[in-house]
C-alpha atoms as a PDB file:
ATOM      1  CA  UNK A   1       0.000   0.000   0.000  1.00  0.00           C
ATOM      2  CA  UNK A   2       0.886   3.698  -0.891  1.00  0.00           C
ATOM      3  CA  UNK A   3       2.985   5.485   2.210  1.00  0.00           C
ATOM      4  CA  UNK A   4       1.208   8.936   0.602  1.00  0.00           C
ATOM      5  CA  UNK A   5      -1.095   8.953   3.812  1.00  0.00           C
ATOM      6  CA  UNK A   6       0.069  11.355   6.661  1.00  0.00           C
ATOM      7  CA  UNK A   7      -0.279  11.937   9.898  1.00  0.00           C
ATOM      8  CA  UNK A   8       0.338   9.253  12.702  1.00  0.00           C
ATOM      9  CA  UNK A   9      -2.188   7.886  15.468  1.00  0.00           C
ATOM     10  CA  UNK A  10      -2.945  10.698  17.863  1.00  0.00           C
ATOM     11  CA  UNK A  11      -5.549  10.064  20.370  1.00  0.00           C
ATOM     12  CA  UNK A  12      -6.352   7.308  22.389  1.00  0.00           C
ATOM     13  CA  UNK A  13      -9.212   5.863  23.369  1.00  0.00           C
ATOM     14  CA  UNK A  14      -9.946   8.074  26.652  1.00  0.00           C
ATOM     15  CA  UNK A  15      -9.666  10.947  25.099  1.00  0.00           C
ATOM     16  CA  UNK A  16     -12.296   9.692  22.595  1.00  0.00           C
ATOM     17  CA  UNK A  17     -14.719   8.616  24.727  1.00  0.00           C
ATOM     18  CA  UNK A  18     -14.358  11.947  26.916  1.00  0.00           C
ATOM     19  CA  UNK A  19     -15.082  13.315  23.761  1.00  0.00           C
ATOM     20  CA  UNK A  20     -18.315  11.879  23.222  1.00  0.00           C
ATOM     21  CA  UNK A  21     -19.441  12.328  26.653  1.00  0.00           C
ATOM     22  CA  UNK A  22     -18.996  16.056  26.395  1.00  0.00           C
ATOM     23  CA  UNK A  23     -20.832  15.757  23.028  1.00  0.00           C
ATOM     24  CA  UNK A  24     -18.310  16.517  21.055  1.00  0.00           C
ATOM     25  CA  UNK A  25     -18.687  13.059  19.190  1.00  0.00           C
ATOM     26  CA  UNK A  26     -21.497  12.046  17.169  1.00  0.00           C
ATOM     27  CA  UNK A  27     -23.038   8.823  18.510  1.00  0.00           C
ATOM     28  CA  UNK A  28     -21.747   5.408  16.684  1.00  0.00           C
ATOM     29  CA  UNK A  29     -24.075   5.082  13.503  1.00  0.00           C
ATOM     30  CA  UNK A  30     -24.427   1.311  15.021  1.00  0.00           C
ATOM     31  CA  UNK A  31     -23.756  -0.322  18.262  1.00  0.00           C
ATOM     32  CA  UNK A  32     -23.571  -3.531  16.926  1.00  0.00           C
ATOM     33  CA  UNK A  33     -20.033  -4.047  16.893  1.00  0.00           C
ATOM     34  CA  UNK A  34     -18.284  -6.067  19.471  1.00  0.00           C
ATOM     35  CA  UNK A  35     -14.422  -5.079  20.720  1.00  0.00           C
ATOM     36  CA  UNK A  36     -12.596  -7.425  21.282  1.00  0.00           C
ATOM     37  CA  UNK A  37      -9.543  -6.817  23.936  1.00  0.00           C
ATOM     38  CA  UNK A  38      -6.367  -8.851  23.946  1.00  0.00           C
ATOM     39  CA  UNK A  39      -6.881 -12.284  25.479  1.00  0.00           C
ATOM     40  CA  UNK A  40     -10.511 -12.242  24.435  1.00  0.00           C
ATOM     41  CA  UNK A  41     -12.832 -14.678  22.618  1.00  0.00           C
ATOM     42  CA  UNK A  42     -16.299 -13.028  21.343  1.00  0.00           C
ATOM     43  CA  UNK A  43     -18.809 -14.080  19.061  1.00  0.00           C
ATOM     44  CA  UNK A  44     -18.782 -11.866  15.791  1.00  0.00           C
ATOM     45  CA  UNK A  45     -22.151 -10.192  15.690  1.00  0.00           C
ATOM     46  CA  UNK A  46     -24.220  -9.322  12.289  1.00  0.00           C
ATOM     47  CA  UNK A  47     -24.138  -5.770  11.038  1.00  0.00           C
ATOM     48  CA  UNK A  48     -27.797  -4.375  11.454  1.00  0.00           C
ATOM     49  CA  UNK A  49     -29.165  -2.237   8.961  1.00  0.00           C
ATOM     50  CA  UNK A  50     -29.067   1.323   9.905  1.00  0.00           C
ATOM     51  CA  UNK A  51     -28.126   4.604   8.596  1.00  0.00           C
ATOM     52  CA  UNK A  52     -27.088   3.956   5.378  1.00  0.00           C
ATOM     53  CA  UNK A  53     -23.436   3.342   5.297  1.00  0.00           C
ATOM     54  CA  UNK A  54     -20.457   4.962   3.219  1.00  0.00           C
ATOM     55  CA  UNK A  55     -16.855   3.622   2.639  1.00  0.00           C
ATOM     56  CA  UNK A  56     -14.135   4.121   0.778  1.00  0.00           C
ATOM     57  CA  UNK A  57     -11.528   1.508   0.505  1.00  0.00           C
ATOM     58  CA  UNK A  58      -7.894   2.670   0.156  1.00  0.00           C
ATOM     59  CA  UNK A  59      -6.689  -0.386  -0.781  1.00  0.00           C
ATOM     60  CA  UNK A  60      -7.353  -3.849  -1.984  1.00  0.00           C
ATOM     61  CA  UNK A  61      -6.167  -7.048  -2.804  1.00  0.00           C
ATOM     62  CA  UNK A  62      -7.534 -10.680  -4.012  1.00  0.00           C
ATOM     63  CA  UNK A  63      -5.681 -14.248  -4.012  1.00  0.00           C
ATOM     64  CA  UNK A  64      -6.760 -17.432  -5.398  1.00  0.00           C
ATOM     65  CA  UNK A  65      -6.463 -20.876  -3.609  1.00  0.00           C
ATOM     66  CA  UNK A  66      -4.293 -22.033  -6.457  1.00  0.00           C
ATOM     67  CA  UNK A  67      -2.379 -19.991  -5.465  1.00  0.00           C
ATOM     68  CA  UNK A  68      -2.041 -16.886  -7.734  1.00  0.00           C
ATOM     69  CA  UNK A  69      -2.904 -13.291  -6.704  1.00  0.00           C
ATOM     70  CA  UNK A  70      -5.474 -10.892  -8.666  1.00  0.00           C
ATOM     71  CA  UNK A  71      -4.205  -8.166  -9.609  1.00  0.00           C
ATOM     72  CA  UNK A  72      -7.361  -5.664 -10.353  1.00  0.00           C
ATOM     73  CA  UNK A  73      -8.335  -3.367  -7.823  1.00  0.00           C
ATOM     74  CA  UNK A  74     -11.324  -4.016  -5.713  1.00  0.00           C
ATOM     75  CA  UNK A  75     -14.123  -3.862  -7.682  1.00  0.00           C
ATOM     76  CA  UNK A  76     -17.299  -6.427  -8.621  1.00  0.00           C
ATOM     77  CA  UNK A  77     -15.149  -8.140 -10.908  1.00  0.00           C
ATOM     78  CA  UNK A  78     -12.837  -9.021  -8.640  1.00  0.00           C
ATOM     79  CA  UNK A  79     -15.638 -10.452  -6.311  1.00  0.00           C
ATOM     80  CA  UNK A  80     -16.869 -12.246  -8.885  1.00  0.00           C
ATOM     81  CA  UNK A  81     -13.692 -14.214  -9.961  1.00  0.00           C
ATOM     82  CA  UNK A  82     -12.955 -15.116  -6.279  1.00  0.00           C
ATOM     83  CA  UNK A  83     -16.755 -16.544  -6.333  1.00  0.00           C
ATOM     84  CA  UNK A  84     -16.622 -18.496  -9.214  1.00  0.00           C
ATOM     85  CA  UNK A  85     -12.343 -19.828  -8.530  1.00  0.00           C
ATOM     86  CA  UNK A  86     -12.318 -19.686  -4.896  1.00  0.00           C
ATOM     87  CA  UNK A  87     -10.066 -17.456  -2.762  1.00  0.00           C
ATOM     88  CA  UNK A  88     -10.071 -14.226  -0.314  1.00  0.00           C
ATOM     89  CA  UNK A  89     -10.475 -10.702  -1.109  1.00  0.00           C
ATOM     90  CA  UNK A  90      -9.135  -8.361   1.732  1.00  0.00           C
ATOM     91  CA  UNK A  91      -9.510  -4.486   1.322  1.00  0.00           C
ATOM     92  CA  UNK A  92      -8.559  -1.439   4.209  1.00  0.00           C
ATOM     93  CA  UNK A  93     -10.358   1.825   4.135  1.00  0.00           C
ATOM     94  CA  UNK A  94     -12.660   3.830   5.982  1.00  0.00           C
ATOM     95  CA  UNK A  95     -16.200   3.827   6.542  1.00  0.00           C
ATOM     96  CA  UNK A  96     -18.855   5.764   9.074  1.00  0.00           C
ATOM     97  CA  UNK A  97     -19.782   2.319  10.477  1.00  0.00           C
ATOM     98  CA  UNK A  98     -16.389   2.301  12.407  1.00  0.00           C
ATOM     99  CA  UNK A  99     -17.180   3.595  16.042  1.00  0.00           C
ATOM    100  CA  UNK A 100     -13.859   5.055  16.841  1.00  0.00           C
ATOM    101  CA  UNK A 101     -14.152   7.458  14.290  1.00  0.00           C
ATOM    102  CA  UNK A 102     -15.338   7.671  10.352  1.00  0.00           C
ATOM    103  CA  UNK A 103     -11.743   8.755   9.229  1.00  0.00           C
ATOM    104  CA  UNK A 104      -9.609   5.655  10.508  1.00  0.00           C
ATOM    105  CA  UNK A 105      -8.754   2.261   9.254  1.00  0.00           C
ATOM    106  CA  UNK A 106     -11.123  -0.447   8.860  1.00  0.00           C
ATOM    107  CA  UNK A 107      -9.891  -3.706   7.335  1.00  0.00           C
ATOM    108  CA  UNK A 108     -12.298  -6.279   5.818  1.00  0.00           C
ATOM    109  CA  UNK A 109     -12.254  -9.765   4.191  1.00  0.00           C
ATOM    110  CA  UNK A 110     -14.158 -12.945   2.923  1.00  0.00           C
ATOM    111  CA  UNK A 111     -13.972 -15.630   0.972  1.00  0.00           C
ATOM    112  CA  UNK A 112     -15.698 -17.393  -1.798  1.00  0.00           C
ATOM    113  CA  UNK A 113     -15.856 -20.442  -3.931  1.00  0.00           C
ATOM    114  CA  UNK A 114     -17.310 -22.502  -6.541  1.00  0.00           C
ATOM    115  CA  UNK A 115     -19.435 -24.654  -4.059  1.00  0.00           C
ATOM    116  CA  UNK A 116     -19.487 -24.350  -0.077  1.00  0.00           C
ATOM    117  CA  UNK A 117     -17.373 -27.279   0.204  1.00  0.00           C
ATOM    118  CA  UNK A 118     -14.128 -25.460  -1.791  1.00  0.00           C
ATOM    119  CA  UNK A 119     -14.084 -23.087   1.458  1.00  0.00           C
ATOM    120  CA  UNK A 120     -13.265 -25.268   3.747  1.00  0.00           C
ATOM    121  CA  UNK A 121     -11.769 -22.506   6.236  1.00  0.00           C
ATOM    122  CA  UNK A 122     -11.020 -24.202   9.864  1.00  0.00           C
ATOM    123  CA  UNK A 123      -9.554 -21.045  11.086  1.00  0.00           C
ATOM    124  CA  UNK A 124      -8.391 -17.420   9.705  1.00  0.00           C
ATOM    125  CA  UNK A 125      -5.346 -15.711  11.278  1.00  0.00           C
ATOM    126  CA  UNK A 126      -4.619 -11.851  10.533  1.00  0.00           C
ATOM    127  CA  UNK A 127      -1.088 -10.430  12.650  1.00  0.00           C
ATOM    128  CA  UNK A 128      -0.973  -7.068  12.495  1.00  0.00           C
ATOM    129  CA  UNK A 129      -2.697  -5.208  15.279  1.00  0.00           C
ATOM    130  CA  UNK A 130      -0.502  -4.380  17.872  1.00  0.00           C
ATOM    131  CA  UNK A 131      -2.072  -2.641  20.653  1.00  0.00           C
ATOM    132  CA  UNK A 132      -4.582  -0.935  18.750  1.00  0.00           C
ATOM    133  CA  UNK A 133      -8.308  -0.719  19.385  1.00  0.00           C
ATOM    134  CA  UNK A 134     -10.476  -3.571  17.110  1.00  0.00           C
ATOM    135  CA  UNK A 135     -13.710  -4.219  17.109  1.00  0.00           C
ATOM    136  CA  UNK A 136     -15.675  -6.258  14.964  1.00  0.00           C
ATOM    137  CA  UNK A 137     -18.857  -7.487  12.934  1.00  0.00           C
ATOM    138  CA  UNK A 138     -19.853  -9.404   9.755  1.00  0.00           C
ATOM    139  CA  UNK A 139     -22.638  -8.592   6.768  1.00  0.00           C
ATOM    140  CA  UNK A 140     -20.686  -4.969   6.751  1.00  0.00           C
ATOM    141  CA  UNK A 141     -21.893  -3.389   3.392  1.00  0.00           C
ATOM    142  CA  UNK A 142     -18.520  -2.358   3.027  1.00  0.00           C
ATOM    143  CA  UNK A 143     -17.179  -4.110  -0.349  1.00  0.00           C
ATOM    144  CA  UNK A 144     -18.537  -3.026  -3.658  1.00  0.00           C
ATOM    145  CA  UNK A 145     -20.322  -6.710  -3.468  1.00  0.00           C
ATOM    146  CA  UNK A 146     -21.786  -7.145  -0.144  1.00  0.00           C
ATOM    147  CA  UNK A 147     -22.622 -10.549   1.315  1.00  0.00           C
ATOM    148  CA  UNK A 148     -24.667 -11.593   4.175  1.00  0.00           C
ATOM    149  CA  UNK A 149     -25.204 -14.897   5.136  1.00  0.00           C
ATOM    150  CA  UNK A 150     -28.074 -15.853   7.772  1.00  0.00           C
ATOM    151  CA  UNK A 151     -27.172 -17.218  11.261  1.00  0.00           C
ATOM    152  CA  UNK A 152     -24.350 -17.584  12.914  1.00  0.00           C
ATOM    153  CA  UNK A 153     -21.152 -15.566  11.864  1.00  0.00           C
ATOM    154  CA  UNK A 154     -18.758 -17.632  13.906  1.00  0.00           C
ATOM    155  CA  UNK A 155     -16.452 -16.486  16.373  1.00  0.00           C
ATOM    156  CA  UNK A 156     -13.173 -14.429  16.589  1.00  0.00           C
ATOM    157  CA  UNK A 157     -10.084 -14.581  19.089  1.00  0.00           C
ATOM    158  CA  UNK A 158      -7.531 -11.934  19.709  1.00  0.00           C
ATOM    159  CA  UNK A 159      -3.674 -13.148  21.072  1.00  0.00           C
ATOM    160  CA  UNK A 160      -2.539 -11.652  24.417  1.00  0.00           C
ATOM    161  CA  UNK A 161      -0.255  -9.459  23.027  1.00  0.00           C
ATOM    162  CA  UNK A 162      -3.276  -8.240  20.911  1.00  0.00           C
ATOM    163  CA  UNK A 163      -1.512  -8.452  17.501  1.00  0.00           C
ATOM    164  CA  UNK A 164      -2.979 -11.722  15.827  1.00  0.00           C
ATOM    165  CA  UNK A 165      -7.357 -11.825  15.534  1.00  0.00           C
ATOM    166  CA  UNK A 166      -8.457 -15.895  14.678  1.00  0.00           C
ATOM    167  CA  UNK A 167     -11.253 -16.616  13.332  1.00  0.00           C
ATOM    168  CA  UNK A 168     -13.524 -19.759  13.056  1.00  0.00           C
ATOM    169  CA  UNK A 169     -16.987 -21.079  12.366  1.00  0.00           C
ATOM    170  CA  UNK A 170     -16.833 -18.095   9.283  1.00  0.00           C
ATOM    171  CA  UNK A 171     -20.441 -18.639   7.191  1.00  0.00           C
ATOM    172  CA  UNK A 172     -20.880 -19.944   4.171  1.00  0.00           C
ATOM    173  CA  UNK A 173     -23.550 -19.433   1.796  1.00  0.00           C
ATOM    174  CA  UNK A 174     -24.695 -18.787  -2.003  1.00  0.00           C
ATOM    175  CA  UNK A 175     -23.284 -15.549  -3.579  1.00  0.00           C
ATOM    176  CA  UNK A 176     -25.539 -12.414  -3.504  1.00  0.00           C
ATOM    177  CA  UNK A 177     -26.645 -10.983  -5.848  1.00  0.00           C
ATOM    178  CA  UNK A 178     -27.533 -14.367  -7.720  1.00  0.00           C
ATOM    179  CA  UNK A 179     -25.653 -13.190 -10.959  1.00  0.00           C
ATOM    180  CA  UNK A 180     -22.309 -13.615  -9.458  1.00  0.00           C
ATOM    181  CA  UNK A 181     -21.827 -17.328  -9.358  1.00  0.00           C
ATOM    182  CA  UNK A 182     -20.740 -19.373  -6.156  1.00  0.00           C
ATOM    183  CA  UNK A 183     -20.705 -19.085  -2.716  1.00  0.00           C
ATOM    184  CA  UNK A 184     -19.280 -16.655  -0.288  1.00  0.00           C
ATOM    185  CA  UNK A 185     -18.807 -16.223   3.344  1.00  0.00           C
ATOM    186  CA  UNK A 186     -20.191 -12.939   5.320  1.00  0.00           C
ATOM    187  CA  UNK A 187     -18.136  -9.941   4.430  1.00  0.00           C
ATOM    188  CA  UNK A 188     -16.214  -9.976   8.095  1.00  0.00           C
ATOM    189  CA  UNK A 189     -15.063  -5.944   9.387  1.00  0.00           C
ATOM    190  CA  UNK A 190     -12.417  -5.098  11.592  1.00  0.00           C
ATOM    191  CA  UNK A 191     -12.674  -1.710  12.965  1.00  0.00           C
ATOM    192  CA  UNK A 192      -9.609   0.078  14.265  1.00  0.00           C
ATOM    193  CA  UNK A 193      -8.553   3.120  16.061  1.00  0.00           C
ATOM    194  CA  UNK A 194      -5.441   3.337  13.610  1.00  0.00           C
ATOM    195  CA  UNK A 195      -4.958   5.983  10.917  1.00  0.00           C
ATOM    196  CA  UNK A 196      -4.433   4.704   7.016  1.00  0.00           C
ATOM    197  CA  UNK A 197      -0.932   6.433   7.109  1.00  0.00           C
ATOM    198  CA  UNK A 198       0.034   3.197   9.806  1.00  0.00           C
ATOM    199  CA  UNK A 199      -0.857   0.613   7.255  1.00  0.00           C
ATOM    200  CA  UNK A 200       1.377  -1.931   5.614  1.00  0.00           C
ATOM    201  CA  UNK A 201       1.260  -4.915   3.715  1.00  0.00           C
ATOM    202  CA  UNK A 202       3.672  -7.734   5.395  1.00  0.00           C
ATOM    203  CA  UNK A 203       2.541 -11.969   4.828  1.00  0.00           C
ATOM    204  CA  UNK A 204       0.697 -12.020   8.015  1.00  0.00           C
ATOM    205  CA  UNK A 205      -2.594 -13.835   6.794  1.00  0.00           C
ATOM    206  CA  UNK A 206      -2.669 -17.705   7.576  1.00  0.00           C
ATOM    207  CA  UNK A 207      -5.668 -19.864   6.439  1.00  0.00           C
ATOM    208  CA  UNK A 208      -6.206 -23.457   7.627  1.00  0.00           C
ATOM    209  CA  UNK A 209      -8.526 -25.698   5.748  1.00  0.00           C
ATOM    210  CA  UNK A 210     -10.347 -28.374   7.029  1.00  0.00           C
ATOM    211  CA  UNK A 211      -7.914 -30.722   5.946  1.00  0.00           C
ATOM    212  CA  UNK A 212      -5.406 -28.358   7.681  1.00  0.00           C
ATOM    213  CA  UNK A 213      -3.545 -27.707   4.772  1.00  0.00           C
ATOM    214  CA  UNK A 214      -2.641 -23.868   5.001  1.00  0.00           C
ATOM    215  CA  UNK A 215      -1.637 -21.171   2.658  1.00  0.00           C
ATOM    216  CA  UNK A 216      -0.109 -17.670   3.745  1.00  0.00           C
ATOM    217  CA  UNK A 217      -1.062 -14.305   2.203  1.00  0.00           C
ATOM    218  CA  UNK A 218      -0.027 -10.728   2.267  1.00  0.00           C
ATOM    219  CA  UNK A 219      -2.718  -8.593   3.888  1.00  0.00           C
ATOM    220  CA  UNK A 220      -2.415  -5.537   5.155  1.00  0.00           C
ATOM    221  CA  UNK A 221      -0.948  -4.811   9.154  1.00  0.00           C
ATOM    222  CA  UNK A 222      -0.313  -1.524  11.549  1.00  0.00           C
ATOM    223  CA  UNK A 223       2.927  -0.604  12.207  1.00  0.00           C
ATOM    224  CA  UNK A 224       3.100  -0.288  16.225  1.00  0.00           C
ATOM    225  CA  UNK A 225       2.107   3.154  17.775  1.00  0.00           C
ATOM    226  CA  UNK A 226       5.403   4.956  18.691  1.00  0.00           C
ATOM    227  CA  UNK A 227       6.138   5.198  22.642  1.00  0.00           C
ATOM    228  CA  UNK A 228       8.873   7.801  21.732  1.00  0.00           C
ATOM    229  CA  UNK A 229       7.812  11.823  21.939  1.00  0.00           C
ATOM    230  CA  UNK A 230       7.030  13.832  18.518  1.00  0.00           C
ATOM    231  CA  UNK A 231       9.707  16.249  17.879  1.00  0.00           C
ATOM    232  CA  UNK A 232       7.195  18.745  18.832  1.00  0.00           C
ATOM    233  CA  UNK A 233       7.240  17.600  21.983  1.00  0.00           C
ATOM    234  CA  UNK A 234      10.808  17.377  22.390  1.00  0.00           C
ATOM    235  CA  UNK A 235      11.125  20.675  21.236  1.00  0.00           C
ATOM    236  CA  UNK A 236       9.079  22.070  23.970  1.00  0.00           C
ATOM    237  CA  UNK A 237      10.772  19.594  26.731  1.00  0.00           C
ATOM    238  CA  UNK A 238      14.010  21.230  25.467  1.00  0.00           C
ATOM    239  CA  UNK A 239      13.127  24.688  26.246  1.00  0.00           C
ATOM    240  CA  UNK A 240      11.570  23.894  29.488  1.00  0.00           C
ATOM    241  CA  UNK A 241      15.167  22.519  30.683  1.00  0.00           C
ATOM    242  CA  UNK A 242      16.526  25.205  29.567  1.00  0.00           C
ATOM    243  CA  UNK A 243      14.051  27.662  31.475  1.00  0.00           C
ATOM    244  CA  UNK A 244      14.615  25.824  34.730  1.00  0.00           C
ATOM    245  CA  UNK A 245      18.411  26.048  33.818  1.00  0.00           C
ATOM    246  CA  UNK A 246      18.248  30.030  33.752  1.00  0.00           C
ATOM    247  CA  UNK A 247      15.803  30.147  36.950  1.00  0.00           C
ATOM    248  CA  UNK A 248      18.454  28.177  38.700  1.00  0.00           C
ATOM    249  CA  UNK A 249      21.358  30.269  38.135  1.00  0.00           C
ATOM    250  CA  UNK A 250      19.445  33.361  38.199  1.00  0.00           C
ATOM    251  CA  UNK A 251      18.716  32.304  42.108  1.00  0.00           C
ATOM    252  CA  UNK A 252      22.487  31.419  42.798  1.00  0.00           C
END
């Protein structure tokens, strides 16, 4: 992905949610999504219908189970060749159904084949998430083809160190609309409280099949908040020193 983005992560999650309580934050557009803290096993709830949603994806890529790697952008085309070969479709972006904010990085995926049985996922590992915020939810109308399969949406478990999110029990069901042939699972979000200038694309996507045979893809990852002051704020620690330097000799 394109570095052109600027700006790193600023504000955490306190200072969001003081925010909002002073009304300076417009409610979540939905409060369906779940967030999902490190350590944690949730089950991955279904996007319900709402004010109508708006995304823009930054980025986008497709791979095939074969495997070979689209190289389109994200589009219905590409939707449809994943449908009808079988393989995943990942894309990062923003959208107003993210509840830490409209303007930060939401990362999405699914997967689709010729039948239900050419799935076959047993689990879904994405690395990249460091010690940011997540939340998540499935059926997002986020992808230019969006998919929602009835019922359960399966279930989703974040590492201690809160980098790696695993999926399993992902739905599976036909393709919708009906023109695009095969089947698909649910369009699965991950919400962040990241910016789109902290995104990279490292191999950190693992899928198992059923018959545990796994393959290894390049999605997309955050690059770890920085514990070490701006240079703003260096600056201004710099002066201070200096200030208590002159008081100190001015008293001697």
């Amino acid at each position: 992905m394109s570095h052109a983005f600027s700006t790193r992560l600023g504000r955490g999650a306190a200072l969001l949610s003081l925010a909002a309580a002073a009304g300076l934050v417009a409610p979540a557009i939905n409060a369906t999504p779940i967030e999902v803290t490190p350590g944690a096993t949730v089950g991955v709830p279904l996007y319900q219908p709402g004010v109508p949603p708006t995304a823009t994806v930054a980025d986008g890529k497709c791979f095939f189970f074969d495997p070979t790697s689209c190289t389109f952008s994200v589009s219905a085309d590409m939707v449809g060749a994943v449908q009808a070969k079988g393989g995943l479709v990942t894309a990062v972006g923003t959208t107003n159904l993210n509840p830490y904010g409209a303007g930060l990085a939401t990362f999405v995926f699914y997967f689709g084949g010729p039948d239900a049985a050419s799935i076959g996922i047993a689990s879904f590992e994405w690395t990249g998430f460091s010690t940011y915020l997540t939340s998540v939810e499935a059926c997002t109308p986020i992808l230019p083809v969006g998919t929602c399969v009835p019922g359960s949406a399966g279930s989703v478990s974040r590492s201690t160190d809160g980098a790696t999110l695993k999926y399993t029990g992902l739905s599976v069901g036909s393709a919708t609309p009906a023109q695009i042939p095969g089947f698909v699972t649910d369009a699965y979000a991950i919400y962040t409280n990241a910016k789109l200038s902290d995104v990279f694309d490292p191999p950190n996507i693992v899928v198992t099949f059923n018959n545990q045979q796994q393959l290894t893809f390049s999605g997309f990852a955050l690059t770890p908040p920085s514990s070490l002051p701006e240079p703003g704020t260096l600056v201004l620690l710099g002066l201070g020193l200096a200030g208590l330097g002159l008081s100190r000799r001015r008293r001697h």
